[in-house]
C-alpha atoms as a PDB file:
ATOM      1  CA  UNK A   1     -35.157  15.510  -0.817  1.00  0.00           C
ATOM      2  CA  UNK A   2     -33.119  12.293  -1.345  1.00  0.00           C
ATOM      3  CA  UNK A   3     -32.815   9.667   1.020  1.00  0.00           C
ATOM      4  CA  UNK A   4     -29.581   7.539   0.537  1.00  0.00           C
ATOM      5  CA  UNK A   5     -29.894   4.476   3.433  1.00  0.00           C
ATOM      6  CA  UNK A   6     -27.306   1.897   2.586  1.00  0.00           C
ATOM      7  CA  UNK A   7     -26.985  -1.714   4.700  1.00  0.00           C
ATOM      8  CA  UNK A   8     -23.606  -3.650   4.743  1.00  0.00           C
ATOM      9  CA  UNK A   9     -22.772  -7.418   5.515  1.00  0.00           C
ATOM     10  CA  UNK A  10     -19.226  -7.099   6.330  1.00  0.00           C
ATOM     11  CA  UNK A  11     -17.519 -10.910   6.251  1.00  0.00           C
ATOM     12  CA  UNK A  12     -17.437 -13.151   8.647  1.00  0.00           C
ATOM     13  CA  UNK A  13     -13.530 -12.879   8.849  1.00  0.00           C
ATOM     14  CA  UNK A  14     -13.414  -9.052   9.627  1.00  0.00           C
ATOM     15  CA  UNK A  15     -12.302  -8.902  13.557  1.00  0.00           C
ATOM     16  CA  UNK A  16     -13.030  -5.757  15.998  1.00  0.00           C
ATOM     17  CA  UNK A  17      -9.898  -3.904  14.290  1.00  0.00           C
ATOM     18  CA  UNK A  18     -11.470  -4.150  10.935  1.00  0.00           C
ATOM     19  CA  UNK A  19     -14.973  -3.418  11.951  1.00  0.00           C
ATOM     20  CA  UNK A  20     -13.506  -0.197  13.883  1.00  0.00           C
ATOM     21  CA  UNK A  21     -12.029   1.191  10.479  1.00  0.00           C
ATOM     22  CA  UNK A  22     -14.887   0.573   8.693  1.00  0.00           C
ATOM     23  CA  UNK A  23     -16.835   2.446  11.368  1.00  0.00           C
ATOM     24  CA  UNK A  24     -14.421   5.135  11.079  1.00  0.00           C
ATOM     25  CA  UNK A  25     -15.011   5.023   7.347  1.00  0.00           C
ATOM     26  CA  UNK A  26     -18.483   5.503   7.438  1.00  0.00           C
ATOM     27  CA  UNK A  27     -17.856   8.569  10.002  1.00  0.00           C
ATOM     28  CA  UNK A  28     -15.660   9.836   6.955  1.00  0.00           C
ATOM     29  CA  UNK A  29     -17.273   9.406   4.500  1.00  0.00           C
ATOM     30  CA  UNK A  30     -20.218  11.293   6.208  1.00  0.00           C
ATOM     31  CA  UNK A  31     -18.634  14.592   5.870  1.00  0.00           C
ATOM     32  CA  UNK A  32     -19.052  14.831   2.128  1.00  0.00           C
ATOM     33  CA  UNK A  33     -20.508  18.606   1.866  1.00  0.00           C
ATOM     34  CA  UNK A  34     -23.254  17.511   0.029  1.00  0.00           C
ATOM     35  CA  UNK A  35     -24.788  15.597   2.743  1.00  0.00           C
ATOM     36  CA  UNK A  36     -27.681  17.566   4.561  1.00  0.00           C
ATOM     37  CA  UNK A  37     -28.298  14.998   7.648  1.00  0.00           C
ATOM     38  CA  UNK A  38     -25.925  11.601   8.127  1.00  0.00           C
ATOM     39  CA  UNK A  39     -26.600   8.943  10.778  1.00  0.00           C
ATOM     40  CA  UNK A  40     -25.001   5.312  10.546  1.00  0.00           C
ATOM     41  CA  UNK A  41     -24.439   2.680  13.320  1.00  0.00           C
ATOM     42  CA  UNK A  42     -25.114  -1.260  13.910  1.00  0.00           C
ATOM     43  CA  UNK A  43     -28.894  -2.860  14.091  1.00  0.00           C
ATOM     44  CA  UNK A  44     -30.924  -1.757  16.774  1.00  0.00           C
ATOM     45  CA  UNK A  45     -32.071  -4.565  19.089  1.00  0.00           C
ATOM     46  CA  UNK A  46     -35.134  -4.453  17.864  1.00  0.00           C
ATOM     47  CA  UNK A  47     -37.139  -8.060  17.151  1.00  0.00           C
ATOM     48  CA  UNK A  48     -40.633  -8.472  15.284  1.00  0.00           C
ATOM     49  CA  UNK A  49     -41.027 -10.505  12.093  1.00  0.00           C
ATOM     50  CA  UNK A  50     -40.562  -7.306   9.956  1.00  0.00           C
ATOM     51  CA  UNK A  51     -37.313  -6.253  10.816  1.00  0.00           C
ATOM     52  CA  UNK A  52     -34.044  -7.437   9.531  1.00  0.00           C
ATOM     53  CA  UNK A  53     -31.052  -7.477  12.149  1.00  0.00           C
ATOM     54  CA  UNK A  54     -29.188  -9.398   9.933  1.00  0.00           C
ATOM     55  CA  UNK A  55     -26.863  -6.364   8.751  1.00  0.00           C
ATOM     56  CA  UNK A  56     -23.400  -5.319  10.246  1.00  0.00           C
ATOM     57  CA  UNK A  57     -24.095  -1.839   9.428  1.00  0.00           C
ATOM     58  CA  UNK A  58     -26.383   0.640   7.935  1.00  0.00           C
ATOM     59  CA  UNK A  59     -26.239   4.719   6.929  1.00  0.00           C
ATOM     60  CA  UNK A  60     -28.758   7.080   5.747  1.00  0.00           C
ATOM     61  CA  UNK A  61     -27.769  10.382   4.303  1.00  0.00           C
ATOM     62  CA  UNK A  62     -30.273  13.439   2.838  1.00  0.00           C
ATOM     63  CA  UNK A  63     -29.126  15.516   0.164  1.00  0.00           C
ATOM     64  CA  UNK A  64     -30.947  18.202  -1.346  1.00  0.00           C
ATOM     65  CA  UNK A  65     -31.893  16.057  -4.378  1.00  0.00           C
ATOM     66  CA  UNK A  66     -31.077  13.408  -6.621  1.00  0.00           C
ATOM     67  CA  UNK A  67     -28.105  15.593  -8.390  1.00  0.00           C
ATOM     68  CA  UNK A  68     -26.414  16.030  -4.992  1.00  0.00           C
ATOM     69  CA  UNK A  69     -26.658  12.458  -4.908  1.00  0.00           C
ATOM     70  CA  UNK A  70     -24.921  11.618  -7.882  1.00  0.00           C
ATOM     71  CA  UNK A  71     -22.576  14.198  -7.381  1.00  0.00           C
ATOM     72  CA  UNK A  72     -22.099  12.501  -4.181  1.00  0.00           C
ATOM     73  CA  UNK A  73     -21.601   9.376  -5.516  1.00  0.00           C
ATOM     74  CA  UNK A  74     -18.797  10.427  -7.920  1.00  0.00           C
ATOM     75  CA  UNK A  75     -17.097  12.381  -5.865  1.00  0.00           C
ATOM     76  CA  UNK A  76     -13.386  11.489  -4.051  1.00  0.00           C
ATOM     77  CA  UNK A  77     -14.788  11.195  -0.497  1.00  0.00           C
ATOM     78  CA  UNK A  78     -16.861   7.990  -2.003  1.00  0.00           C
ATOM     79  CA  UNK A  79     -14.461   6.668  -4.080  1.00  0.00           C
ATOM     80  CA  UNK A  80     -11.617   6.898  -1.339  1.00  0.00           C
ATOM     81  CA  UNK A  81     -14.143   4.860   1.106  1.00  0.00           C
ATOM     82  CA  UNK A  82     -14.898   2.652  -1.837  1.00  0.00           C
ATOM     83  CA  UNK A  83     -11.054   1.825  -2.602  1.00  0.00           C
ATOM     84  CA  UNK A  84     -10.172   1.850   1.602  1.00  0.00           C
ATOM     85  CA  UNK A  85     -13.483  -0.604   2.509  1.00  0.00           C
ATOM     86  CA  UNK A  86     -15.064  -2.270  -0.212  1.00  0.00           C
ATOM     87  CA  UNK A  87     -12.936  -5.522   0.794  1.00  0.00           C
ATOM     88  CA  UNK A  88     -14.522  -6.022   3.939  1.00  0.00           C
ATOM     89  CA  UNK A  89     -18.608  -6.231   3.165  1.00  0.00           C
ATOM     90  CA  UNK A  90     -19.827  -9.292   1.252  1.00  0.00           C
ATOM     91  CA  UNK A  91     -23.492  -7.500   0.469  1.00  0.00           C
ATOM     92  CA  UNK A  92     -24.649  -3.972   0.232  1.00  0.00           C
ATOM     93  CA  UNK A  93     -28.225  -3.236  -0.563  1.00  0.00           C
ATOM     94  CA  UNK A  94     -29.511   0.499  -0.841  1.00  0.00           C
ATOM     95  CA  UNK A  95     -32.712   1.889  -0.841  1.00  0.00           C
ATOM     96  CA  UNK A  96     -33.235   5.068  -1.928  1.00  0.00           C
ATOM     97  CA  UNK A  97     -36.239   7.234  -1.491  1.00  0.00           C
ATOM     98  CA  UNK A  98     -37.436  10.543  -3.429  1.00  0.00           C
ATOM     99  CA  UNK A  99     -39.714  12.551  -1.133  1.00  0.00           C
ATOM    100  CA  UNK A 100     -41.988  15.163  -1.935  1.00  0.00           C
END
């Protein structure tokens, strides 16, 4: 399995408007088939010295493997999100993970 988990800064300037169509976004661009399990949403108010709240918003999608993956990632349901939201983060980091 192949686990996609993705954290956004959107930018300071981005009021609730924005931040609801990028939520709605991520909710799209969730239903690409070749996701097995999607969950996204905003920090968790969780505080200890190892965690970092400092995101706006983070997903983490399973596929099968790393094919559906890059399938996934060249496919229109990424690009559209890509081309409707990519103007309103000022940092993404991903961290992917390969699992047994």
């Amino acid at each position: 399995m192949h686990i996609h988990n993705v954290y956004f800064w959107l930018k300071d300037d981005i009021n609730d408007q924005g931040s609801t169509a990028f939520a709605q976004g991520l909710k799209t661009l969730s239903t690409d088939p070749l996701i097995q399990h999607s969950h996204f949403g905003i920090p968790a108010d969780t505080h200890r010295g190892v965690v970092d709240n400092s995101y706006s918003y983070g997903l983490v999608f399973a596929f099968e493997n790393k094919d559906a993956h890059d399938r996934y990632q060249e496919g229109a349901v990424h690009h559209q999100f890509l081309q409707d939201h990519e103007n309103k983060w000022y940092k993404v980091v991903v961290y992917d993970i390969q699992t047994g």
